[in-house]
C-alpha atoms as a PDB file:
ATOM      1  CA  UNK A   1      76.758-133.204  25.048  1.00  0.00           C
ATOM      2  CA  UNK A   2      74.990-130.534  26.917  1.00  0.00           C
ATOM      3  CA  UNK A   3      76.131-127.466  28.811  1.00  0.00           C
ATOM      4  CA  UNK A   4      74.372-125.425  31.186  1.00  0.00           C
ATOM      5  CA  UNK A   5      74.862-122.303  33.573  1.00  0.00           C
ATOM      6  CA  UNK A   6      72.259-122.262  36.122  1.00  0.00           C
ATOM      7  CA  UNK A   7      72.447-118.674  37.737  1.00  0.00           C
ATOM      8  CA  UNK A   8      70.651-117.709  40.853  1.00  0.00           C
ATOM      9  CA  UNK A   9      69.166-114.048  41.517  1.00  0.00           C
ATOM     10  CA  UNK A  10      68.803-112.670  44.499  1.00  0.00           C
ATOM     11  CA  UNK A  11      68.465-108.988  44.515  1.00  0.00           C
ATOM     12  CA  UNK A  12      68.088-107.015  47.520  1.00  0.00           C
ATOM     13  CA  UNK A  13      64.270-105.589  48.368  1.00  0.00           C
ATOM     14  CA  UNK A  14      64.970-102.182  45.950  1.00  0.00           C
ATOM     15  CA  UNK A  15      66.135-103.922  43.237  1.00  0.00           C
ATOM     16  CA  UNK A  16      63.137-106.732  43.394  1.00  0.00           C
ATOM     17  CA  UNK A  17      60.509-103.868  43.485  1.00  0.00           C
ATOM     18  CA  UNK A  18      62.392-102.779  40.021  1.00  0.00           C
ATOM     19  CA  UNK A  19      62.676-106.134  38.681  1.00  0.00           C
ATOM     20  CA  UNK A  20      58.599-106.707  39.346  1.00  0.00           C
ATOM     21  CA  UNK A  21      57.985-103.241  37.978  1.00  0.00           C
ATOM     22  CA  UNK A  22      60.260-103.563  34.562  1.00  0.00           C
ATOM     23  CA  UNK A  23      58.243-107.167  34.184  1.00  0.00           C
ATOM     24  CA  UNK A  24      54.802-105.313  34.975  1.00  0.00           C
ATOM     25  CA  UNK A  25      55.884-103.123  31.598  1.00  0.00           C
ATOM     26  CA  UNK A  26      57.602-105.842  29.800  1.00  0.00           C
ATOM     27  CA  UNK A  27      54.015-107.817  30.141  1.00  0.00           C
ATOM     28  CA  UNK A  28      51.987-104.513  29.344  1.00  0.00           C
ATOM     29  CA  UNK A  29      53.906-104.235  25.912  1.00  0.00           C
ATOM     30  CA  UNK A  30      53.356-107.435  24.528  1.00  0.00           C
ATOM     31  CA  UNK A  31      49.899-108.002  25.408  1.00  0.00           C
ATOM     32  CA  UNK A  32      49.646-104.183  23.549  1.00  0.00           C
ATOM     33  CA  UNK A  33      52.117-105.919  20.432  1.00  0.00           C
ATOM     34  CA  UNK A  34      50.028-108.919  20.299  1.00  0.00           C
ATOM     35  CA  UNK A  35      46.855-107.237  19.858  1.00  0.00           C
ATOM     36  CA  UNK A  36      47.735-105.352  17.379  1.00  0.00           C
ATOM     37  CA  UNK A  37      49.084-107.632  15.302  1.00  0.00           C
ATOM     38  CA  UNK A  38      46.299-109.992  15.708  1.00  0.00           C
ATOM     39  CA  UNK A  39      44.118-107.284  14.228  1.00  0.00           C
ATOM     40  CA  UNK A  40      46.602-107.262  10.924  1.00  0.00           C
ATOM     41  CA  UNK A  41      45.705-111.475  10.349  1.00  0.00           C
END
């Protein structure tokens, strides 16, 4: 059997500018991560 929450955001406009600005860095970081591990293989 399978369970599931579905949750729905829906932030007000000054909390979706932070939310698409914390993903913008989220994004930068791994992109950063991934290169540089993909210089170690």
């Amino acid at each position: 059997m399978l369970l599931a929450h579905k949750v729905e955001l829906r932030p007000k406009p000054d909390q979706l500018d932070y939310f698409e600005k914390a993903c913008g860095h989220y994004r930068h970081c791994w992109n950063h991560t991934l290169a540089w591990f993909s210089q170690l293989i």
